[in-house]
C-alpha atoms as a PDB file:
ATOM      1  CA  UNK A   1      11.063  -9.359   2.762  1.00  0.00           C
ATOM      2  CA  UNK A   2      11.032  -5.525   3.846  1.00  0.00           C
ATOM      3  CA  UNK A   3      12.926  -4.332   7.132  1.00  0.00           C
ATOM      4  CA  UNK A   4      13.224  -1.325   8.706  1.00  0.00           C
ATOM      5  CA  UNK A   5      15.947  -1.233  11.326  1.00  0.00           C
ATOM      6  CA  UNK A   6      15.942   1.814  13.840  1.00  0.00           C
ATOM      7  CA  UNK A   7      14.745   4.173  11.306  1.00  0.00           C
ATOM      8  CA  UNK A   8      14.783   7.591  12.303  1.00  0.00           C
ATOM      9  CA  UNK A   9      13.934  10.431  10.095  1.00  0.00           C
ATOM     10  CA  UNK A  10      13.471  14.317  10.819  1.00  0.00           C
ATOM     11  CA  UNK A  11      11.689  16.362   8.432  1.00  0.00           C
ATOM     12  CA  UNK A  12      12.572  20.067   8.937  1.00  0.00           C
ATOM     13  CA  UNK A  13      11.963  20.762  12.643  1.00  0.00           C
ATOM     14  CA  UNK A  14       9.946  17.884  13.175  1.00  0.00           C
ATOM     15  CA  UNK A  15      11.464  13.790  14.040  1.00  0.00           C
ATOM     16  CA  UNK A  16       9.138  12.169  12.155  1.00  0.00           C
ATOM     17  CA  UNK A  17      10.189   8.556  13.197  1.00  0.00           C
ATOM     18  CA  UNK A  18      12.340   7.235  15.987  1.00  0.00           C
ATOM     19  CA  UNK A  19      14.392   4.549  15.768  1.00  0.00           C
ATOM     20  CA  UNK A  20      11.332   2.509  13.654  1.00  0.00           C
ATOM     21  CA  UNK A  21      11.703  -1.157  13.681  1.00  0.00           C
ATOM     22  CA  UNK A  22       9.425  -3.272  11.161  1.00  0.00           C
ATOM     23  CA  UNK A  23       9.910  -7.103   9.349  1.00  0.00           C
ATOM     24  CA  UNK A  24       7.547  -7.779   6.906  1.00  0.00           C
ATOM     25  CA  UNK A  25       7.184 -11.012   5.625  1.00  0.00           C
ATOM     26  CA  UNK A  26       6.868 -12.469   2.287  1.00  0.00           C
ATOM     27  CA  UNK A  27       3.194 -12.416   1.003  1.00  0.00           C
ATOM     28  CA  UNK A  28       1.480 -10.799   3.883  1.00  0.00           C
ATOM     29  CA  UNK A  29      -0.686  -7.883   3.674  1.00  0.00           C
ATOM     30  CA  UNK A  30       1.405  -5.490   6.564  1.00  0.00           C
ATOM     31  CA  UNK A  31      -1.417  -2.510   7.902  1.00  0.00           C
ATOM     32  CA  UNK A  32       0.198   0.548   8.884  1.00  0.00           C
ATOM     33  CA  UNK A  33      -2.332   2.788  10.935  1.00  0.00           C
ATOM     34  CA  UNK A  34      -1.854   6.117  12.740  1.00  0.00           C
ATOM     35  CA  UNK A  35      -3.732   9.646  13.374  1.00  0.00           C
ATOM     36  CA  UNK A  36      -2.576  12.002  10.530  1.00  0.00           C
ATOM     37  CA  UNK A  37       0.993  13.436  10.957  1.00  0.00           C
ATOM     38  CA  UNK A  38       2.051  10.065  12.983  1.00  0.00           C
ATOM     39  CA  UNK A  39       4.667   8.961  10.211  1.00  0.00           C
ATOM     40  CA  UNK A  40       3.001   6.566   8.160  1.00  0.00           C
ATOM     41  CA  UNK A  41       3.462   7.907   4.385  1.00  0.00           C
ATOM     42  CA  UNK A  42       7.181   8.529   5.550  1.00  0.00           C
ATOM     43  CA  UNK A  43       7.526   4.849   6.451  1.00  0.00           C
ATOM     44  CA  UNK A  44       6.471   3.946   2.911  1.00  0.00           C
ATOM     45  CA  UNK A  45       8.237   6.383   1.360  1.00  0.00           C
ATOM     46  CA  UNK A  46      11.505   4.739   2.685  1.00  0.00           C
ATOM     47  CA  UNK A  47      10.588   1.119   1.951  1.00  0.00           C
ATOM     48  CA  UNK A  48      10.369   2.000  -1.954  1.00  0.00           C
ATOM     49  CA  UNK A  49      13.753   4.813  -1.467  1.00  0.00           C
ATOM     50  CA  UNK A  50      12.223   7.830  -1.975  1.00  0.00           C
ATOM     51  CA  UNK A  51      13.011   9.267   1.347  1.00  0.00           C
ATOM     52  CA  UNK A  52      16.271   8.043   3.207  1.00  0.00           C
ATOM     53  CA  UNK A  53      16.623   7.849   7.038  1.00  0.00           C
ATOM     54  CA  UNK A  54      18.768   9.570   8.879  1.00  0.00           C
ATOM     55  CA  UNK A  55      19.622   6.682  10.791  1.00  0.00           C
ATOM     56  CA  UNK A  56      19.045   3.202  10.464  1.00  0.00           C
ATOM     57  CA  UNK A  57      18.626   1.236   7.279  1.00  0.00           C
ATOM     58  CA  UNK A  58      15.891  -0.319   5.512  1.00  0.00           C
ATOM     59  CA  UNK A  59      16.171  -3.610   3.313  1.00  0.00           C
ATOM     60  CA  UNK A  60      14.671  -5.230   0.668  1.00  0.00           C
ATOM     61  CA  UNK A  61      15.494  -8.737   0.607  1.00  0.00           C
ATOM     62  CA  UNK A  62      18.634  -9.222   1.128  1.00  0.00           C
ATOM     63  CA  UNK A  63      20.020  -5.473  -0.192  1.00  0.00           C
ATOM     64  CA  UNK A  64      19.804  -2.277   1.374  1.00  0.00           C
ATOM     65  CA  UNK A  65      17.861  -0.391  -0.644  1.00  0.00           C
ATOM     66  CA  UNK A  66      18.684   3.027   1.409  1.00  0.00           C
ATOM     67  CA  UNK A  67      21.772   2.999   0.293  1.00  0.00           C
ATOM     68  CA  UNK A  68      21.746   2.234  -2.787  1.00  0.00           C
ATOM     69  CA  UNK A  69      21.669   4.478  -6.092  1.00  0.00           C
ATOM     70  CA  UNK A  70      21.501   4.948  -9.533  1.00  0.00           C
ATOM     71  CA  UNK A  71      21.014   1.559 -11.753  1.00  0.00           C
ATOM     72  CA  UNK A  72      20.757  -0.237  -8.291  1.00  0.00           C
ATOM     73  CA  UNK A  73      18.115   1.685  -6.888  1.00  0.00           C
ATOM     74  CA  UNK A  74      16.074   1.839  -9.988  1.00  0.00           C
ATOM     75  CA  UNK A  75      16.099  -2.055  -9.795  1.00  0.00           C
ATOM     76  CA  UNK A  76      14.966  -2.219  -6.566  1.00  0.00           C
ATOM     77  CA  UNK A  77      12.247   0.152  -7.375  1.00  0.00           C
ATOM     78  CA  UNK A  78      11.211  -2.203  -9.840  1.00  0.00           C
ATOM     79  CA  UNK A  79       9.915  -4.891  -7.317  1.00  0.00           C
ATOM     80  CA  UNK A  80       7.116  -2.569  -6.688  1.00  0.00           C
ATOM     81  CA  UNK A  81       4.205  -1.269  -6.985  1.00  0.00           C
ATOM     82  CA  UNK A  82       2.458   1.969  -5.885  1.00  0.00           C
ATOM     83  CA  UNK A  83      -1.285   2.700  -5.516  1.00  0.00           C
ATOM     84  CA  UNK A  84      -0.892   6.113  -4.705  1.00  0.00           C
ATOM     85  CA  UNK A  85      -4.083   7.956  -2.578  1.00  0.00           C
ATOM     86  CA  UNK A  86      -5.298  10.151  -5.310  1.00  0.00           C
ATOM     87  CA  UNK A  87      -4.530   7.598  -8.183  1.00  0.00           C
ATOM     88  CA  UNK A  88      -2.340   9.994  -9.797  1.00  0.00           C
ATOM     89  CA  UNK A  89      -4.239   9.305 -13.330  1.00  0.00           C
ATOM     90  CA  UNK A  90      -2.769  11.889 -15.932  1.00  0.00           C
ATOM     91  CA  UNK A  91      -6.181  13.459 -16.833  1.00  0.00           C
ATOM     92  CA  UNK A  92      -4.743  13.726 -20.866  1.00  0.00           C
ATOM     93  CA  UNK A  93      -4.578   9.831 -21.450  1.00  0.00           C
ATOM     94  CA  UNK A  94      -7.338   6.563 -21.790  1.00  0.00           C
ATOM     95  CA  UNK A  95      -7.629   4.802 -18.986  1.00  0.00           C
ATOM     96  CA  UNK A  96      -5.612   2.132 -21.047  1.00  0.00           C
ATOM     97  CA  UNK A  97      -2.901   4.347 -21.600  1.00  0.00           C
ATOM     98  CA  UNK A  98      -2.320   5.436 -17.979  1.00  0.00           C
ATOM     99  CA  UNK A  99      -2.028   1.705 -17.150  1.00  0.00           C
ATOM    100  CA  UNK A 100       0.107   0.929 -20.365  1.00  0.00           C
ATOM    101  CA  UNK A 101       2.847   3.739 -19.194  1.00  0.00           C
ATOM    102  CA  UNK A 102       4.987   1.795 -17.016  1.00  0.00           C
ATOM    103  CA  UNK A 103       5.323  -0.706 -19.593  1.00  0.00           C
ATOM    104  CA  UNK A 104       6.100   2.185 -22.288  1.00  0.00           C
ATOM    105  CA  UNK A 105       8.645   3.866 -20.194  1.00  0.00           C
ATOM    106  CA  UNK A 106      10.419   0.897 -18.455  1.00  0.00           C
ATOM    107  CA  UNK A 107      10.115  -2.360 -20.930  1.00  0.00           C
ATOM    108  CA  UNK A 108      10.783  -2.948 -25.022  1.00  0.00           C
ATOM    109  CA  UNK A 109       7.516  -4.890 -24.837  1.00  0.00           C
ATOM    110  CA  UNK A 110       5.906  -4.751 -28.652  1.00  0.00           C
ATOM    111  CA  UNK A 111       2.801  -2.687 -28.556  1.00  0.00           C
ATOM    112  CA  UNK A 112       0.402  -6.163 -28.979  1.00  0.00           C
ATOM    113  CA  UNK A 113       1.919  -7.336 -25.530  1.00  0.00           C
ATOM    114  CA  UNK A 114       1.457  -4.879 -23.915  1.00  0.00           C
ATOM    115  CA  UNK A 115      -2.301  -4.452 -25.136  1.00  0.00           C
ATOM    116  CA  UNK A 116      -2.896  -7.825 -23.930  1.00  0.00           C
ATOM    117  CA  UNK A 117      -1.167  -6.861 -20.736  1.00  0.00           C
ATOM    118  CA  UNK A 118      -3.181  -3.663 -20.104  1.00  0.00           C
ATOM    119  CA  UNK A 119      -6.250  -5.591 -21.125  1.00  0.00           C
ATOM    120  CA  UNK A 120      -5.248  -8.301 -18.455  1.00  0.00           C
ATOM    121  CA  UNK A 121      -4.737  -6.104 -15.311  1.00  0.00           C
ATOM    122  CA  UNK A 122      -7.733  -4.026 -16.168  1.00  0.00           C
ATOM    123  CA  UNK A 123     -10.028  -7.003 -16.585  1.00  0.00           C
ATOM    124  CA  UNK A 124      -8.541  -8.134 -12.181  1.00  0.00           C
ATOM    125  CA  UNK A 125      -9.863  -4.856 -11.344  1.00  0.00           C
ATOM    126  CA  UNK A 126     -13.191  -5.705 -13.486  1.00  0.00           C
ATOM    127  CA  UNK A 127     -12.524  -2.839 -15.536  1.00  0.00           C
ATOM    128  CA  UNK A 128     -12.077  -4.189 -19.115  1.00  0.00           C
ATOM    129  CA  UNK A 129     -14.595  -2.412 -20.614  1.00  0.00           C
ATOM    130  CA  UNK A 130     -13.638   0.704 -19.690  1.00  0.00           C
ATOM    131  CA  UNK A 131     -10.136   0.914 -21.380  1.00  0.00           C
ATOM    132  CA  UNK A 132     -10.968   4.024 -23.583  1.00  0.00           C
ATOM    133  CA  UNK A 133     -12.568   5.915 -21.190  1.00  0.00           C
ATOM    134  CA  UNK A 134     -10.690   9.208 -19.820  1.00  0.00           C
ATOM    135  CA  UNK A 135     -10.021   9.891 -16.167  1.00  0.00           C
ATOM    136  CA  UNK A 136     -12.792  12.578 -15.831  1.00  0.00           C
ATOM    137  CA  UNK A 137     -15.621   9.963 -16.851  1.00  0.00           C
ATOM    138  CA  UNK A 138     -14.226   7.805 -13.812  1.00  0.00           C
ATOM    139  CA  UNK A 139     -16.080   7.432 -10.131  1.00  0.00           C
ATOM    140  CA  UNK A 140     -13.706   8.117  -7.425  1.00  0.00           C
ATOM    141  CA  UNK A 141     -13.574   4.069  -6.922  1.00  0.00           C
ATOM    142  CA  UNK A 142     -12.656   3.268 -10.546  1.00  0.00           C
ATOM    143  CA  UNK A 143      -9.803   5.732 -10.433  1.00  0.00           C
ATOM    144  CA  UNK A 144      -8.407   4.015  -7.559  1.00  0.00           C
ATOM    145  CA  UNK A 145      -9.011   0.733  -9.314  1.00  0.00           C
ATOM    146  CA  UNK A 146      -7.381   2.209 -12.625  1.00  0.00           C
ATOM    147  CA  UNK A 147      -4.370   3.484 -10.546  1.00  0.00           C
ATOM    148  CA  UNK A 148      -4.125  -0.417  -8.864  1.00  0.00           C
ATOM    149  CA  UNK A 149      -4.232  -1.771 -12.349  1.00  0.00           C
ATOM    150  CA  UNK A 150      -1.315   0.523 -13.350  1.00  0.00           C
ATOM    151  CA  UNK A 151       0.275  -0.867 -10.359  1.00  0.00           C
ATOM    152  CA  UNK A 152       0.063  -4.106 -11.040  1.00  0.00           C
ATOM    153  CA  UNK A 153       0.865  -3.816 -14.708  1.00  0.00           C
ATOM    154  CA  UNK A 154       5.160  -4.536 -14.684  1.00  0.00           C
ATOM    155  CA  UNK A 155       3.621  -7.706 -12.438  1.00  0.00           C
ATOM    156  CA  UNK A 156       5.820  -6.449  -8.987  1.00  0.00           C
ATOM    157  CA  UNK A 157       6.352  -8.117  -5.991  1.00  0.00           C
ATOM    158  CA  UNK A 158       5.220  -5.973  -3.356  1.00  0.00           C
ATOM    159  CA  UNK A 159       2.466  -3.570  -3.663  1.00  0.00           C
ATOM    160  CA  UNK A 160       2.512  -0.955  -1.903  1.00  0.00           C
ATOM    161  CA  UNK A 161      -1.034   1.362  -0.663  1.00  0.00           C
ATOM    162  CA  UNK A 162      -1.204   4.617   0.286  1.00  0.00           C
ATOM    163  CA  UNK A 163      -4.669   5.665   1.825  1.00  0.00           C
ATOM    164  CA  UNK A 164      -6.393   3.403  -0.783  1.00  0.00           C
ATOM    165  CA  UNK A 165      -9.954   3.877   0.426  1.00  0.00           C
ATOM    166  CA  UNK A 166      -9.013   7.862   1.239  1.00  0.00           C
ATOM    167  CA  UNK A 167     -12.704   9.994  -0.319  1.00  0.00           C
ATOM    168  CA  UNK A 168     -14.599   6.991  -1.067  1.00  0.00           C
ATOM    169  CA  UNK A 169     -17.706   5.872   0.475  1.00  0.00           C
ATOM    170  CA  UNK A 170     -17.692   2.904   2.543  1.00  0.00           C
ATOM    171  CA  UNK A 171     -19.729   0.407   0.146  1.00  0.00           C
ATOM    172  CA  UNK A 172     -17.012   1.122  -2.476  1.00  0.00           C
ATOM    173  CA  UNK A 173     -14.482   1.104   0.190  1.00  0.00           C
ATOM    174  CA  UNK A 174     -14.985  -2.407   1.051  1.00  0.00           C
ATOM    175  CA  UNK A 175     -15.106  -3.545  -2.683  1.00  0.00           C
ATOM    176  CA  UNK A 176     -11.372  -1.646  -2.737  1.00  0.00           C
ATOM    177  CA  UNK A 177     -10.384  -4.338   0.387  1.00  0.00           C
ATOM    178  CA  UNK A 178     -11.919  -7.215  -1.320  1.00  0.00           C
ATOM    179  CA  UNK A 179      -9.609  -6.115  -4.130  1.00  0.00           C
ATOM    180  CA  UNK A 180      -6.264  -6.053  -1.781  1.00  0.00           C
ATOM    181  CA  UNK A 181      -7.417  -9.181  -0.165  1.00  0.00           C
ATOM    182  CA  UNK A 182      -8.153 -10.853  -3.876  1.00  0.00           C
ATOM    183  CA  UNK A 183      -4.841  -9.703  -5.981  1.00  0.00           C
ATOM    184  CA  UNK A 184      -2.679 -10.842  -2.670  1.00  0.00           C
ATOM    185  CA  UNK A 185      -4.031 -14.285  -3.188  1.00  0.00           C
ATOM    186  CA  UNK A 186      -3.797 -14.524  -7.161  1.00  0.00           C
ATOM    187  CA  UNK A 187      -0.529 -12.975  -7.707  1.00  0.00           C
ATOM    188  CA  UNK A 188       1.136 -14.129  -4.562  1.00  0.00           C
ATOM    189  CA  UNK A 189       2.480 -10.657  -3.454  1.00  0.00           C
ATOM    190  CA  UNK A 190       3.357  -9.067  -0.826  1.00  0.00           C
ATOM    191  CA  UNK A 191       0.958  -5.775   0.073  1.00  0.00           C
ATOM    192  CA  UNK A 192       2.074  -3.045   2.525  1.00  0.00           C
ATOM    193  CA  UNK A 193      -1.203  -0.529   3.314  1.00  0.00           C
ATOM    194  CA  UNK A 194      -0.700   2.663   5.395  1.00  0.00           C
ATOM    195  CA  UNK A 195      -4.391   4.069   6.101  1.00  0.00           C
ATOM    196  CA  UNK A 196      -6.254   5.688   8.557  1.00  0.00           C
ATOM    197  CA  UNK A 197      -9.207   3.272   8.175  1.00  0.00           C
ATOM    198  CA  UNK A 198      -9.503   1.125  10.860  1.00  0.00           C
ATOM    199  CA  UNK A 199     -12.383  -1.057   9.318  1.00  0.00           C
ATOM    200  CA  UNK A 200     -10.388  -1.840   6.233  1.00  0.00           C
ATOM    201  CA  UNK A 201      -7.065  -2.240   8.150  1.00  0.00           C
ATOM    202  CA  UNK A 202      -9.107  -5.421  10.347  1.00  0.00           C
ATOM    203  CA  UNK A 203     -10.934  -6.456   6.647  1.00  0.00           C
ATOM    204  CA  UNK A 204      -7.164  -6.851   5.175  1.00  0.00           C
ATOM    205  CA  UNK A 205      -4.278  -6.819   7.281  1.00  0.00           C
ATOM    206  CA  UNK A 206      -2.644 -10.405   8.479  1.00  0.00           C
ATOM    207  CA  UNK A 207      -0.449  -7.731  10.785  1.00  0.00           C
ATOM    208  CA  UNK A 208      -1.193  -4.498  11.584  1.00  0.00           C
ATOM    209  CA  UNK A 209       1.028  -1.784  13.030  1.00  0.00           C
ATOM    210  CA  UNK A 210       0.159   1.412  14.479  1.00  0.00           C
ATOM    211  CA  UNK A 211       2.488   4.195  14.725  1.00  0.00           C
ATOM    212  CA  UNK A 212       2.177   6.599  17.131  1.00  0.00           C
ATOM    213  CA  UNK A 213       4.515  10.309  17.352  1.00  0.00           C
ATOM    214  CA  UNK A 214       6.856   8.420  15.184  1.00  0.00           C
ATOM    215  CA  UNK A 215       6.846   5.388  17.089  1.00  0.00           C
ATOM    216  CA  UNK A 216       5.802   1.875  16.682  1.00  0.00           C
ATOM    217  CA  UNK A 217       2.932   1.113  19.755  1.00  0.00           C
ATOM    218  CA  UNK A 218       1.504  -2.335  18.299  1.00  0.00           C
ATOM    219  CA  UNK A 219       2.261  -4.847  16.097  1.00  0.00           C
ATOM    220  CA  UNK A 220      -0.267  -7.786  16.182  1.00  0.00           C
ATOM    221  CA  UNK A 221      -2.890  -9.661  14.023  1.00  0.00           C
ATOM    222  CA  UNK A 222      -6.200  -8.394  14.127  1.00  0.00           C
ATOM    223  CA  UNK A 223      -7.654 -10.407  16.217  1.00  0.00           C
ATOM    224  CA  UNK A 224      -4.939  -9.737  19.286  1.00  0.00           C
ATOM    225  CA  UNK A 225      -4.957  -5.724  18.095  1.00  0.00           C
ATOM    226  CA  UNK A 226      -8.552  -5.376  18.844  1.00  0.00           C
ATOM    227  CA  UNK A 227      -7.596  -6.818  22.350  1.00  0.00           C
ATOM    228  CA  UNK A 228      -4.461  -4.468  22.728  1.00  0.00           C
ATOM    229  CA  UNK A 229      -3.906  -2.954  25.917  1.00  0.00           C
ATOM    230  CA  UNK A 230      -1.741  -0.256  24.294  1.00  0.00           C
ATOM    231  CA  UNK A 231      -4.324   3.028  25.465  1.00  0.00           C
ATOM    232  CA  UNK A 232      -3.275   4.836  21.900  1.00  0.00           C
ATOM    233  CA  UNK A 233      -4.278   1.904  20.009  1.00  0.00           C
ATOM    234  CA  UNK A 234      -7.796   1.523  22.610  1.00  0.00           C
ATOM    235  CA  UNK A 235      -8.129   5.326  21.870  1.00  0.00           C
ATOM    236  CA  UNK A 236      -7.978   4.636  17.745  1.00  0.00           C
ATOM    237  CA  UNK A 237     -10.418   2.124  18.002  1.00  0.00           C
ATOM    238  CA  UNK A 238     -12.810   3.905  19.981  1.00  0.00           C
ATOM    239  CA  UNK A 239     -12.579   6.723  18.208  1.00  0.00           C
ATOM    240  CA  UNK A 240     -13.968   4.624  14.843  1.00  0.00           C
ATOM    241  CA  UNK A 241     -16.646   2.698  16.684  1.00  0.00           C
ATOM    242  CA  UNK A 242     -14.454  -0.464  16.602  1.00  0.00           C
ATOM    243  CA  UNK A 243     -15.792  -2.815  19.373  1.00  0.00           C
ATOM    244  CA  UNK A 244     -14.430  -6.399  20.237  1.00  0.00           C
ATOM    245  CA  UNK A 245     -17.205  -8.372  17.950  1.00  0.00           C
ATOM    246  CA  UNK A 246     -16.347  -7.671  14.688  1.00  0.00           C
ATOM    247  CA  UNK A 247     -15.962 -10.262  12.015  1.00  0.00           C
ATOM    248  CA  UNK A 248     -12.152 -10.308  12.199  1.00  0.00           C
ATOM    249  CA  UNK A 249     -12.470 -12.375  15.404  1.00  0.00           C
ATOM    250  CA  UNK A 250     -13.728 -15.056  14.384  1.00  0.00           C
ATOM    251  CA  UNK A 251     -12.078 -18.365  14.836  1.00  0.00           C
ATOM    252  CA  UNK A 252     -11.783 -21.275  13.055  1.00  0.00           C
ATOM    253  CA  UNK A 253     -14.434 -24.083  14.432  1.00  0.00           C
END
């Protein structure tokens, strides 16, 4: 579905990744996890071509979407989604017209479609009520959950999360996974999540990856990550109180 094939990227002075190699496949929920600064929001950036490596290319499907341009690349880009970490809500419109933009700016939908669409995505993210509300009357979780409804609104195939339980508490941030976890199943996409949260990563991710100084260090499922004998990833999970008992290892009777 997404590949990244010895990606290496230098930003300024600094090699942000080296020689990155990743497959996602179709309909999985892919968990990218690092320390700040390790490369993560870089990686993402390339899979949706707003960054381009220096070396290597990255593909969508069958196409390269690093090299492509113009009419192309804007088609490409329209396979996704973006929940971006702060929501990126312009603070001016309703919540319903922050989710109703895309559809403004990128379809000829007539204005009762995309009503009914708005209404729709809001009411997965069990905000349907809340459609003329402004951004500033919004909890840190509903932004989030307005910004995944905007997402979600020109129905994309892959989603793509940056930080998406970044400021919120951890009751709200395991609603937010629930979420992931949920929309995967019902609209049959495919989810890429970069985070620093460890807990959420095990609560979503059928693989997770951890980058490391611009490097890939693991790629398992949870279950084998926890058990990684990789000291970086050993350190990360120490570091957020991750022991090897959690509910992710469970196994089927």
């Amino acid at each position: 579905m997404i590949r990244l094939e010895k990606v290496s990227k230098r930003l300024g002075a600094a090699l942000v990744l080296k020689a990155v190699d990743l497959h996602i496949e179709e309909r999985e929920t892919f968990v990218i996890v690092g320390s700040s600064g390790a490369g993560k929001s870089v990686t993402l950036k390339h899979m949706v071509g707003l960054l381009t490596p220096d070396s290597g290319r990255v593909l969508v499907g069958d196409r390269v979407i690093s090299e492509a341009s113009g009419r192309a690349l804007e088609q490409l880009r329209g396979q996704f989604g973006v929940l971006f970490q702060s929501g990126a809500l312009l603070e001016w419109l309703t919540v319903g017209e922050n989710v109703a933009l895309p559809l403004r700016e990128k379809t000829k939908l007539p204005e009762d479609a995309i009503t009914a669409r708005v209404q729709e995505k809001l009411s997965m993210v069990g905000l349907e009520h809340d459609h003329h509300k402004m951004p500033s009357e919004l909890s840190g979780g509903m932004r989030k959950r307005v910004g995944l409804a905007r997402a979600i609104v020109t129905n994309p195939r892959i989603i793509l999360y940056d930080e998406p339980t970044s400021g919120l508490d951890p009751v709200t941030s395991r609603l937010i996974d629930e979420l992931i976890n949920r929309l995967r199943r019902e609209l049959e996409v495919t989810s890429v999540v970069v985070t620093h949260d460890l807990m959420s990563a095990l609560s979503i991710g059928t693989r997770i990856a951890m980058l490391h100084q611009g490097r890939i260090v693991e790629i398992a499922d949870p279950q084998a990550f926890v058990r990684s004998a990789e000291p970086e990833v050993q350190r990360f999970l120490e570091a957020q109180y991750i022991t090897r008992r959690g509910s992710w290892e469970r196994t089927e009777p």
